[in-house]
Structures are given as C-alpha cells and as structure tokens.
Protein backbone atom coordinates (compact mmCIF):
# COMPACT_ATOMS: atom_id res chain seq x y z
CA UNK A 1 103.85 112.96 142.95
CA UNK A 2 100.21 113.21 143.92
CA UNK A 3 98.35 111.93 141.23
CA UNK A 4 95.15 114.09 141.72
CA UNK A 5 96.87 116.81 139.72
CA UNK A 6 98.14 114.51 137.16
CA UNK A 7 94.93 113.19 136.37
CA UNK A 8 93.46 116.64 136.49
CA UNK A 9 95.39 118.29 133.77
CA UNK A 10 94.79 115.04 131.63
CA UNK A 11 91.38 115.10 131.88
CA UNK A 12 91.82 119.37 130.87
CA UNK A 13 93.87 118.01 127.94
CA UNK A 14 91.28 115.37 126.96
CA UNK A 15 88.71 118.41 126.60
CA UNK A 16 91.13 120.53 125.42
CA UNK A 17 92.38 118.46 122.59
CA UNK A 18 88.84 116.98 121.57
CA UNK A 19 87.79 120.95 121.13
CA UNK A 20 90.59 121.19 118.48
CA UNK A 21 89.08 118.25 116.85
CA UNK A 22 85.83 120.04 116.80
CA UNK A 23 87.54 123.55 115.52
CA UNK A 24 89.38 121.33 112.74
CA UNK A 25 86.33 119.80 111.39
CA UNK A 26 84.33 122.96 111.69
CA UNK A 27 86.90 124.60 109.26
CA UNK A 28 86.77 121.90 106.61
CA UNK A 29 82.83 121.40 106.88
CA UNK A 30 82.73 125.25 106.59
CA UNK A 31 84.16 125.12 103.23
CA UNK A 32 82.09 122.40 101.73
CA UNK A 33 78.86 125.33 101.27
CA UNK A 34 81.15 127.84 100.14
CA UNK A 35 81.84 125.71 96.77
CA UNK A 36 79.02 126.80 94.92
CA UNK A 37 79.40 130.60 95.47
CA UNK A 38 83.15 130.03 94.53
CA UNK A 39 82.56 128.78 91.45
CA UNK A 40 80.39 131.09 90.27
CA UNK A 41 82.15 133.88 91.44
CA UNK A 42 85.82 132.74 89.54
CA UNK A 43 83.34 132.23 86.60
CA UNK A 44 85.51 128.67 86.39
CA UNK A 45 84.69 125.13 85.17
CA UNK A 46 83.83 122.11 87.21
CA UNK A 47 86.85 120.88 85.37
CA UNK A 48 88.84 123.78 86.95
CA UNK A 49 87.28 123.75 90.45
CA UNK A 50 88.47 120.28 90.95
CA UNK A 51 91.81 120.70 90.23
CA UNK A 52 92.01 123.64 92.91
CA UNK A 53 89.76 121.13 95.17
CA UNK A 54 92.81 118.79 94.58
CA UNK A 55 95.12 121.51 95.45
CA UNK A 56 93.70 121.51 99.25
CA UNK A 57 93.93 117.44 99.81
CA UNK A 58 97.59 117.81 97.95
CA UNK A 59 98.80 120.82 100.07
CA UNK A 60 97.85 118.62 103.23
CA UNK A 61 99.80 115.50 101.98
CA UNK A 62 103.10 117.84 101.43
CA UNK A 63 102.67 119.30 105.13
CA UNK A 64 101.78 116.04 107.10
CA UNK A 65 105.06 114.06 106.43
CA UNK A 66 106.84 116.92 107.98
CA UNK A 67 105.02 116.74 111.16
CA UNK A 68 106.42 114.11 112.45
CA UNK A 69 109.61 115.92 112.54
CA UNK A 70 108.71 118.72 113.90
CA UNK A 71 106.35 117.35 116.70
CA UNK A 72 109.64 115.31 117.41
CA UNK A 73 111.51 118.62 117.96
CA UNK A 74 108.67 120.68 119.32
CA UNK A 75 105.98 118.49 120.68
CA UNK A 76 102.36 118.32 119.65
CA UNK A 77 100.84 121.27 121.31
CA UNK A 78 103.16 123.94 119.92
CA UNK A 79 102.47 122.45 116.52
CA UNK A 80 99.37 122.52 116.77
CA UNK A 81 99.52 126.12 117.79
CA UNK A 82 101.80 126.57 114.73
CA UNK A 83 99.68 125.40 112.18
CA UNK A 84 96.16 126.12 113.95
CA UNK A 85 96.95 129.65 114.14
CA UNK A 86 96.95 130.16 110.46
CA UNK A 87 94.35 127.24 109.34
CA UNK A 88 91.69 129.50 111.10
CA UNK A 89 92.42 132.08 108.49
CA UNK A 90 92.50 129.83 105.61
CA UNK A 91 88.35 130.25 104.72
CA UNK A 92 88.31 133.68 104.50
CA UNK A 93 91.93 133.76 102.79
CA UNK A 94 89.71 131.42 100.17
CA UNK A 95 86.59 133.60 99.96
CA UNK A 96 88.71 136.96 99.95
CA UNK A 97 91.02 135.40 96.56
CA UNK A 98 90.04 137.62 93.95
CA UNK A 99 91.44 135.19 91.05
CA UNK A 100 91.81 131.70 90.12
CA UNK A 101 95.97 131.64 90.53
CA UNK A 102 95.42 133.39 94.35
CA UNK A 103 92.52 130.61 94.96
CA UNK A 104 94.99 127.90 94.41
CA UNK A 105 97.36 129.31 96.94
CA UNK A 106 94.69 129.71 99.56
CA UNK A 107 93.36 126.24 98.83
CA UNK A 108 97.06 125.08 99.10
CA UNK A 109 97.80 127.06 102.09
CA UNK A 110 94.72 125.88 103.97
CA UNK A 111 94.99 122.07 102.93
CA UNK A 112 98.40 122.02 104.36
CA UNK A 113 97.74 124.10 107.70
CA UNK A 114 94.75 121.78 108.23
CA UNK A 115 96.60 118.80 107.49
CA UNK A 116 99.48 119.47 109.59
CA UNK A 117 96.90 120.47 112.59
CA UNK A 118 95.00 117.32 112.04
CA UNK A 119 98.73 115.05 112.59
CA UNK A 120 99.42 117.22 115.75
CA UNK A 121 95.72 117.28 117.18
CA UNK A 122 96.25 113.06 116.93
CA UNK A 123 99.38 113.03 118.64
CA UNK A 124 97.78 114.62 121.27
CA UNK A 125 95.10 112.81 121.25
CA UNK A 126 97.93 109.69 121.78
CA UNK A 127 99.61 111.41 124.49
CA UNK A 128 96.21 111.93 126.59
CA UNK A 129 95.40 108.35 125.85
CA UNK A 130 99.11 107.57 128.25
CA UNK A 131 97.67 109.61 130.71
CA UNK A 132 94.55 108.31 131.55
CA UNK A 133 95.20 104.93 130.51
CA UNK A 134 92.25 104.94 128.04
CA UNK A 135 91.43 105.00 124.59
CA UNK A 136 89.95 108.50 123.71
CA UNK A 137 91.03 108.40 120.22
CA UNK A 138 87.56 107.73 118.90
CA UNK A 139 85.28 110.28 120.32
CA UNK A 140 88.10 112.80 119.50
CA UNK A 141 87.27 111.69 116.15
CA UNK A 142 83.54 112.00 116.56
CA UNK A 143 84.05 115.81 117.70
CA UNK A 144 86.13 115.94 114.31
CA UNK A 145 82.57 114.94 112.76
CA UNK A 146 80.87 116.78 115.12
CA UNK A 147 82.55 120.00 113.88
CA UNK A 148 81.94 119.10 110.04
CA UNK A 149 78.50 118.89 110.72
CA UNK A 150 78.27 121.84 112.01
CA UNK A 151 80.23 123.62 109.59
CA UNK A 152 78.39 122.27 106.97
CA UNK A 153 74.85 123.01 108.17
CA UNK A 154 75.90 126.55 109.59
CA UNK A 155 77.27 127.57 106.28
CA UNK A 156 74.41 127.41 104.54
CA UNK A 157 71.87 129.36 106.52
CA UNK A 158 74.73 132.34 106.77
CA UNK A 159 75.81 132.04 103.14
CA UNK A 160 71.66 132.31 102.05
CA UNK A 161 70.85 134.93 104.46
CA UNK A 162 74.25 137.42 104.61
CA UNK A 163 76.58 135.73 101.71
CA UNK A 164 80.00 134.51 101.62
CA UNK A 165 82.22 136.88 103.25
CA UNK A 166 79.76 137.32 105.91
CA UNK A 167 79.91 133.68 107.14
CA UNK A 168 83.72 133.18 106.39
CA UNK A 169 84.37 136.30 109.05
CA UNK A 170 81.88 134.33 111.72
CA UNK A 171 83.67 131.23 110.62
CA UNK A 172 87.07 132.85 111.42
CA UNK A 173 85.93 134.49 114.77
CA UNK A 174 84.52 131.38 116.25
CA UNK A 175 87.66 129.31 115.20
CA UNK A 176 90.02 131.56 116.52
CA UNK A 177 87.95 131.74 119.93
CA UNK A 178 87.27 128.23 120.41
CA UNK A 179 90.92 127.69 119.10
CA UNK A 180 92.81 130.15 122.04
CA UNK A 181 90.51 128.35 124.85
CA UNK A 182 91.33 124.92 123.37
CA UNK A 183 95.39 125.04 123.28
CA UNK A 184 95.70 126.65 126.80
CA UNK A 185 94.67 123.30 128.37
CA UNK A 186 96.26 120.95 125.72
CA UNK A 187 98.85 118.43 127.46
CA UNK A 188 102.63 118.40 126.76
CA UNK A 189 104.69 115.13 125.83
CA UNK A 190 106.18 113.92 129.25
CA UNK A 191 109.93 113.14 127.42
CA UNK A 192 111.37 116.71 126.22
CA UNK A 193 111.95 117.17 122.40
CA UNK A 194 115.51 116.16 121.67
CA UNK A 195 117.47 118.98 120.31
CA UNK A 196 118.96 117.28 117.34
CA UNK A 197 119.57 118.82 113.45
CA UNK A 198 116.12 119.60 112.22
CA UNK A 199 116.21 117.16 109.13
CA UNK A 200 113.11 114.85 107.66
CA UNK A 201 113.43 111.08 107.25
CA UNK A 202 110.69 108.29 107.36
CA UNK A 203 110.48 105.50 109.59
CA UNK A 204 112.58 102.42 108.68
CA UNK A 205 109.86 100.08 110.75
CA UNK A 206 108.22 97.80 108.12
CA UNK A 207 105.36 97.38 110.66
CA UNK A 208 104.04 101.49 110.27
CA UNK A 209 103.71 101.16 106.63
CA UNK A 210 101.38 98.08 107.10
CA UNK A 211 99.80 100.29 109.73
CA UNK A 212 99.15 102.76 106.79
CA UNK A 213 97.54 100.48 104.44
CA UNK A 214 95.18 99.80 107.00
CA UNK A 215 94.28 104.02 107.34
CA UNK A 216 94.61 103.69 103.41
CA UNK A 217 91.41 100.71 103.40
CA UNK A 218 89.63 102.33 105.92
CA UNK A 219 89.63 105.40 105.11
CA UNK A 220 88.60 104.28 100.94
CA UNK A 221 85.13 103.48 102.09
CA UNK A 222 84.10 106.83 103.80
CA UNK A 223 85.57 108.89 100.20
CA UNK A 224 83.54 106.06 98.12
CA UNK A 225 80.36 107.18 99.82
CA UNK A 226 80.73 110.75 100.18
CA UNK A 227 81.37 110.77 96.31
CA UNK A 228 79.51 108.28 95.08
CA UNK A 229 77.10 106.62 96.98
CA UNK A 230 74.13 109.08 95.82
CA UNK A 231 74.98 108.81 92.01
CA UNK A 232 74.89 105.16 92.45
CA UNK A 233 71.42 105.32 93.97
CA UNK A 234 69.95 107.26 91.45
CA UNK A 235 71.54 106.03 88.30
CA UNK A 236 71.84 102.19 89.09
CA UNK A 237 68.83 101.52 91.79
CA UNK A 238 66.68 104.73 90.29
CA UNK A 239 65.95 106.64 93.53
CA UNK A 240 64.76 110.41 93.70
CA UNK A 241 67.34 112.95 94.33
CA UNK A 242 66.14 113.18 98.17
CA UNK A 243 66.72 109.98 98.59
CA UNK A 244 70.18 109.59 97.12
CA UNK A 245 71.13 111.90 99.33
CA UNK A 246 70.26 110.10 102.28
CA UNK A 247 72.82 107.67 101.47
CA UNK A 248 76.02 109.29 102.62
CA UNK A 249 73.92 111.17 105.13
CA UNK A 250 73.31 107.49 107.05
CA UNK A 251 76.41 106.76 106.79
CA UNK A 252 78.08 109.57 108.33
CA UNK A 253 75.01 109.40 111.40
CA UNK A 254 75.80 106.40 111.99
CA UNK A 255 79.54 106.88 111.89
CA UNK A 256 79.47 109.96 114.26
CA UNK A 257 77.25 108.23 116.74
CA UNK A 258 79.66 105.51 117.04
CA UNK A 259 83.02 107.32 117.23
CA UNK A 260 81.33 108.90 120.63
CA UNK A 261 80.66 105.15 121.45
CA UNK A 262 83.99 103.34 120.05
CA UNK A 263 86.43 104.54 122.81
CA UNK A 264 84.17 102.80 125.64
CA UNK A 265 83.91 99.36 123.43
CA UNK A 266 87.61 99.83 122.65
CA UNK A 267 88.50 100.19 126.32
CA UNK A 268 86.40 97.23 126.93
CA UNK A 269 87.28 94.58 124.51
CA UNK A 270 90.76 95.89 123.54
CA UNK A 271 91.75 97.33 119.57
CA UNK A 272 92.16 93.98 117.65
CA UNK A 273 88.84 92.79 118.94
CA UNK A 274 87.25 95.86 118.30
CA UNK A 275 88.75 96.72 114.69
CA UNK A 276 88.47 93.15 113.82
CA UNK A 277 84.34 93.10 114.24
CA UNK A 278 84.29 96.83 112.84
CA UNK A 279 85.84 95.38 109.42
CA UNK A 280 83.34 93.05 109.50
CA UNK A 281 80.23 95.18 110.20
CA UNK A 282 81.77 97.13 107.48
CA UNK A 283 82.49 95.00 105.08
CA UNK A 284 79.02 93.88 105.13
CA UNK A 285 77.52 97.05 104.78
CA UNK A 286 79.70 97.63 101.64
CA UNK A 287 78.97 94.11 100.60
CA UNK A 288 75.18 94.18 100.52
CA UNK A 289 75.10 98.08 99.29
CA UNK A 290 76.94 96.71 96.54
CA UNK A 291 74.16 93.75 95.86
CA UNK A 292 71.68 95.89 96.94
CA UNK A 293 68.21 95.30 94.73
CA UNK A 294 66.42 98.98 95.63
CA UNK A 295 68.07 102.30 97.21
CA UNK A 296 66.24 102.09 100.60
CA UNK A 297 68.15 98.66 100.77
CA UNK A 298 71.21 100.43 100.03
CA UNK A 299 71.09 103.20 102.27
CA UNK A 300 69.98 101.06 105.18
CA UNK A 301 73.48 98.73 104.33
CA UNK A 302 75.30 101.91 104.27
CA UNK A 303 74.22 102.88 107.60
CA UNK A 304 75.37 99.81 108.82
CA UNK A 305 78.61 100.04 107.02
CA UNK A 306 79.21 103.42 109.20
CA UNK A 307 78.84 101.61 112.74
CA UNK A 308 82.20 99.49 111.04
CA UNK A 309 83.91 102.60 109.44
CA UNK A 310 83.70 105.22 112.80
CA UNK A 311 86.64 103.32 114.62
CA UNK A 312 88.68 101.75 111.92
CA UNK A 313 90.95 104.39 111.26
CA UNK A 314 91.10 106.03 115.09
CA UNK A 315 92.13 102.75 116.17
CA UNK A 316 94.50 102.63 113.34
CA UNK A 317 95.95 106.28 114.16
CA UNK A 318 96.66 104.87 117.93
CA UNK A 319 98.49 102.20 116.57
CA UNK A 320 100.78 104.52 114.49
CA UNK A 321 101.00 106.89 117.59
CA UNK A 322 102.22 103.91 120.25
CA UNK A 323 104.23 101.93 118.22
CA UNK A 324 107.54 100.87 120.19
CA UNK A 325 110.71 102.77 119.10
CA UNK A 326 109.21 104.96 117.22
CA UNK A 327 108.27 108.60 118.19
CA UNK A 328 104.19 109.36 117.75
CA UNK A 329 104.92 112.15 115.70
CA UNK A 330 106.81 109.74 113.43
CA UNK A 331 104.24 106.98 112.90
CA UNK A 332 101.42 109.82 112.76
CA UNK A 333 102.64 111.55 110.08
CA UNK A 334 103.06 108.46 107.78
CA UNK A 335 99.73 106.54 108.68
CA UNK A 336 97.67 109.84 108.42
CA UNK A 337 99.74 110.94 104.95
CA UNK A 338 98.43 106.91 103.50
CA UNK A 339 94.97 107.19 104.87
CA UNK A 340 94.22 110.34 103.73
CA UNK A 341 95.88 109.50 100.35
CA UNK A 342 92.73 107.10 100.11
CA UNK A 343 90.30 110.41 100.21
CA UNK A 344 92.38 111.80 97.60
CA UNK A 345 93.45 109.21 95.07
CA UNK A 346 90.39 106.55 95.75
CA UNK A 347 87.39 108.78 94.40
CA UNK A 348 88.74 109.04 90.75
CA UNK A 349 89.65 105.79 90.70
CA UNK A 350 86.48 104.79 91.80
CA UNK A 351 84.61 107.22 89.13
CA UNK A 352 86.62 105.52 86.48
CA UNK A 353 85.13 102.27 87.47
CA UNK A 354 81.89 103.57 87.88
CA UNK A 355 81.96 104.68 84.38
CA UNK A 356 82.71 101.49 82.92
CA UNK A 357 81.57 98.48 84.43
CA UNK A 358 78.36 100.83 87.35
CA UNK A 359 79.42 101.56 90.85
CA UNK A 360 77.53 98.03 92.03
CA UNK A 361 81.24 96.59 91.55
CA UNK A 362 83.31 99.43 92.72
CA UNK A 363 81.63 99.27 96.46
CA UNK A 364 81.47 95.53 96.40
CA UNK A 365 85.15 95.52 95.98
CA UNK A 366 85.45 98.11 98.80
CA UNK A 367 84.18 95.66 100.89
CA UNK A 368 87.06 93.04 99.91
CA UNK A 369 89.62 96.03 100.97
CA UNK A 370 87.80 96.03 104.13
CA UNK A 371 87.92 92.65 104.89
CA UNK A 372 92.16 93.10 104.29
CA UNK A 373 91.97 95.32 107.34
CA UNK A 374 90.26 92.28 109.19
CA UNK A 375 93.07 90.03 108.14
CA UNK A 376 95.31 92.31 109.30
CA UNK A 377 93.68 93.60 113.04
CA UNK A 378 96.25 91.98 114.77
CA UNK A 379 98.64 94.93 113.77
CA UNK A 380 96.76 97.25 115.87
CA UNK A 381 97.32 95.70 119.28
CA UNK A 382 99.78 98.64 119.90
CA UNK A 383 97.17 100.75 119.78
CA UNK A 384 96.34 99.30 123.28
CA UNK A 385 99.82 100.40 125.01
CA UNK A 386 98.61 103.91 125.29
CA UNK A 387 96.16 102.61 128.03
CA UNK A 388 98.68 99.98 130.14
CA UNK A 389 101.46 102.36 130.66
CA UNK A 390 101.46 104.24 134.01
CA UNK A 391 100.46 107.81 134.09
C-alpha cells in the first residue's frame, strides 16, 4: 500500500482528534463561570453546591471504567461519537434544570458523557500515535487546556453581558460545530472490534494498576493547586487577593505551554527520560512552594512545578494505551478512572490537612508523591511502542 495516503489520513486524524480535545475542555471550562449564577439561582448552600459539583467528577468515574469495553467492541471514534454527541448538550441541560434534584442529574449526566469522551478522545490519541510513529499525546493534552481556557474566559464576558442561557446556547452551538467537523476525520483502530458478549471486567495485568498510581500522583498536584494554592498564599504567606490568584494561573501557563512542547522532547529523549526529569522539575516546584518564605516565591515555584506536571500524566495515559496484551481501551479506562480519582478524592483530603497542621505541609508532601512517580518512570517505557511500530 502506498503510504502517502496512510500518512495522510493520520495526519487528518491527528487534527481531528486534537480538535475533540479542544471541544472537551471547552465544555468543562465553560462550566466553571456558570457556578456562581447557579448557585444563586437554586437559592442553595455552598454546602449543597459541592455535593452536586461532586456529582459531575462521580458520574465520570461510573462511565470511564466502561469504556474500555465498549471501545473494545466499537472502537474509539464511534465512542467518542456516542458520548460526544450528548456531552455537548450537557451545559445547557445544567443551566435549563429548574431544581436542585434535576441539577444533580444534569451534573451526573454531563460528568459521565465527558468522562467517557475524554477515555475515547485518548485512545485515539494512542492510535494516531501508531500511525505516525510519534508521540502526540501531549499537545493533544495542551488543546484539552487550550479549550478550558477558553471556556473559562469566554464564559464570563457572555454570562456579564447576555446571562446564562445566552452563553450556554453559544456554548452548545460551537461544540456541536466544532464537534461534527472533528469526528469526520478521526482515525479508526487498524484490528476490527471483536464481536464477543458485551460484558465488563478489569485488567488482570498488575503492571496497569501501577500505571494508575502514577495518573493518581500526577494528577494530585494540578487539583492541589487549582484548590488550594491561592488560600495558601493569602492565609499562610499574606498576599492580596490578586496575587493569590496568580498562583494557579502560573501554573496552568506554564503547564499549557509545555504540553504543546512535551511531544517534541518526548519524541526526542524517549518517555522514561522525559517523565523521569518532569517529576523532578515538579517535585521541586512543589517542594520549594511548600518552603516558600513570601507568595511571589511561591507562585514563581509553582510555575516551575507546571513545566514538570504538563507531561506527567499524557505520558502516563500512553503507557496505559500501548501496554502489550492489553487492548488501549482497557488500560485507558483504568489509568484515566485512578488519575482522575486524584482530582476528586485529593482536594478534601488536602483541605483537611490544610485545616489542621496549614497547607505549607500538604504541598510539601505533594512533592514526595511526585518524586514516587520518578521512582517509578521506568513503567512508562511502553508509552514509547506507539512510535516504533510500523504504520
């Protein structure tokens, strides 16, 4: 076979597949400005709104084990399709719940249709990797962050100037364009799905779990931030409000920037290498934001700590998606289910410490997790086999 073609429709499906990325994060960015409005207009608690915020991150960790199954039986691009043609709807399904019991199921609804979209749209992401023998795993991930930061800006200009409804409906039409352009060029896995009884069972491998608590500690340190980092600046190193806020916003800059970069690095000096002196980089950042004597100190070390953070888990994901014997579906859907566990569960746990002992502890021992990871780099070298197998 000529492999001008073959190299064409890859390179389609790289595009195609890193726009579904973008529509993905766009969705859950958009959703982030909308969480003022939609407290105030349930009339509900803080209390109350984060139990239904909890209801999004748990209705994505009951969808995403069953992904692997059905990308197994399906392959990634119709389940992507499956689930990306109702996550598109899930903002405005939020904005348009008139009460706190039809919230919940909205919330539910679109945690799990993003979360199974966001195992699929990896998978993908795997399969294109094979193709062009090349990692493309992080950038994907940096049009993930891409899309969040767009979200998140967007939203608030259209929420101040035409409300809620208003910017969930542009929201929803922009999705579902971008969404139908992206997932005609999206690549198909090369073996066909084998036609077996649909049933669910995990991998037996002891090597994916291991894989997992790798997503699980690198995936701690971006939730730690988000939540905390700012609080931590202005209780414990007594900076302004603007600039505790600057804290996660460094962090994530610097994270983005680098996902765009990581695949080139990755493709250069191979996954261990590179995940190995991202833990490090990491670690560091966490370690001296933890020790850190003033906030401009500690935002700086956080910025650092992003350059470590942006390939961590996409190298991680790869790893899960080439493992040998093991369908990518399969090792997808339990790495991504850990990881994202970390988002979830981490935070509280993290509060609690926070409230007892200051968060100068809680990040320095986020940087021991992160030096785990380092200990354990040598996992990830499957993460290279996407880019030595033949087209």
């Amino acid at each position: 076979m000529d492999a001008s073609p073959s190299t064409a429709t890859a390179l389609r499906g790289r595009w195609s597949v890193a726009a579904v990325f973008l529509v993905n994060g766009f969705l859950v960015g958009s959703w982030a400005p909308q969480i003022p409005g939609f407290l105030a207009r349930l009339g509900i608690t803080e209390f109350t709104l984060g139990l239904l915020i909890l209801l999004f991150g748990l209705g994505a960790l009951s969808a995403m084990p069953w992904c692997g199954t059905l990308i197994g039986r399906f392959g990634s691009r119709r389940v992507i399709q499956m689930f990306g043609a109702v996550a598109v709807f899930g903002l405005l399904l939020i904005v348009l719940a008139p009460d706190v019991p039809l919230a919940a199921a909205a919330l539910f609804i679109f945690g799990a249709t993003a979360g199974g979209m966001d195992v699929a749209m990896n998978a993908n992401a795997v399969e294109v990797e094979r193709r062009l023998r090349r990692a493309v795993m992080s950038s994907s991930h940096g049009f993930w962050s891409l899309g969040g930061f767009a979200g998140g800006g967007l939203g608030g200009l259209l929420i101040k100037d035409g409300g809620a409804l208003l910017h969930a409906v542009i929201v929803t039409i922009l999705a579902i364009i971008v969404f139908l352009f992206a997932t005609r060029g999206l690549v198909t896995e090369t073996k066909p799905a084998i036609r077996q009884k649909f049933r669910f069972s995990l991998p037996r491998a002891p090597i994916i779990y291991l894989i997992g608590i790798m997503a699980l500690f690198s995936m701690i340190p971006e939730g730690a931030v988000l939540d905390w980092a700012a609080l931590y600046l202005k209780q414990e190193l007594g900076a302004g409000i603007a600039t505790a806020g600057l804290a996660f916003a460094a962090f994530s800059g610097t994270m983005a920037l680098m996902r765009f970069a990581g695949d080139a690095v990755r493709n250069r000096f191979g996954a261990v290498a590179t995940l190995r002196v991202s833990a490090l980089i990491a670690a560091t950042g966490m370690l001296v934001g933890g020790f850190a004597p003033n906030a401009w100190i500690a935002v700086l070390a956080f910025a650092f700590s992003g350059f470590g953070i942006a390939n961590m888990v996409p190298i991680a994901f790869s790893a899960a998606g080439n493992q040998p014997g093991l369908s990518p579906g399969a090792g997808l859907s339990t790495v991504t289910v850990m990881g994202y566990s970390g988002i979830l569960l981490a935070p509280s746990i993290i509060g609690f410490i926070g409230q007892h002992v200051g968060f100068s502890p809680a990040f320095i021992g986020v940087s021991v997790l992160l030096i785990v990871v380092f200990l354990m780099a040598g996992l990830a070298r499957a993460a290279d086999m996407g880019s030595a197998e033949p087209a």
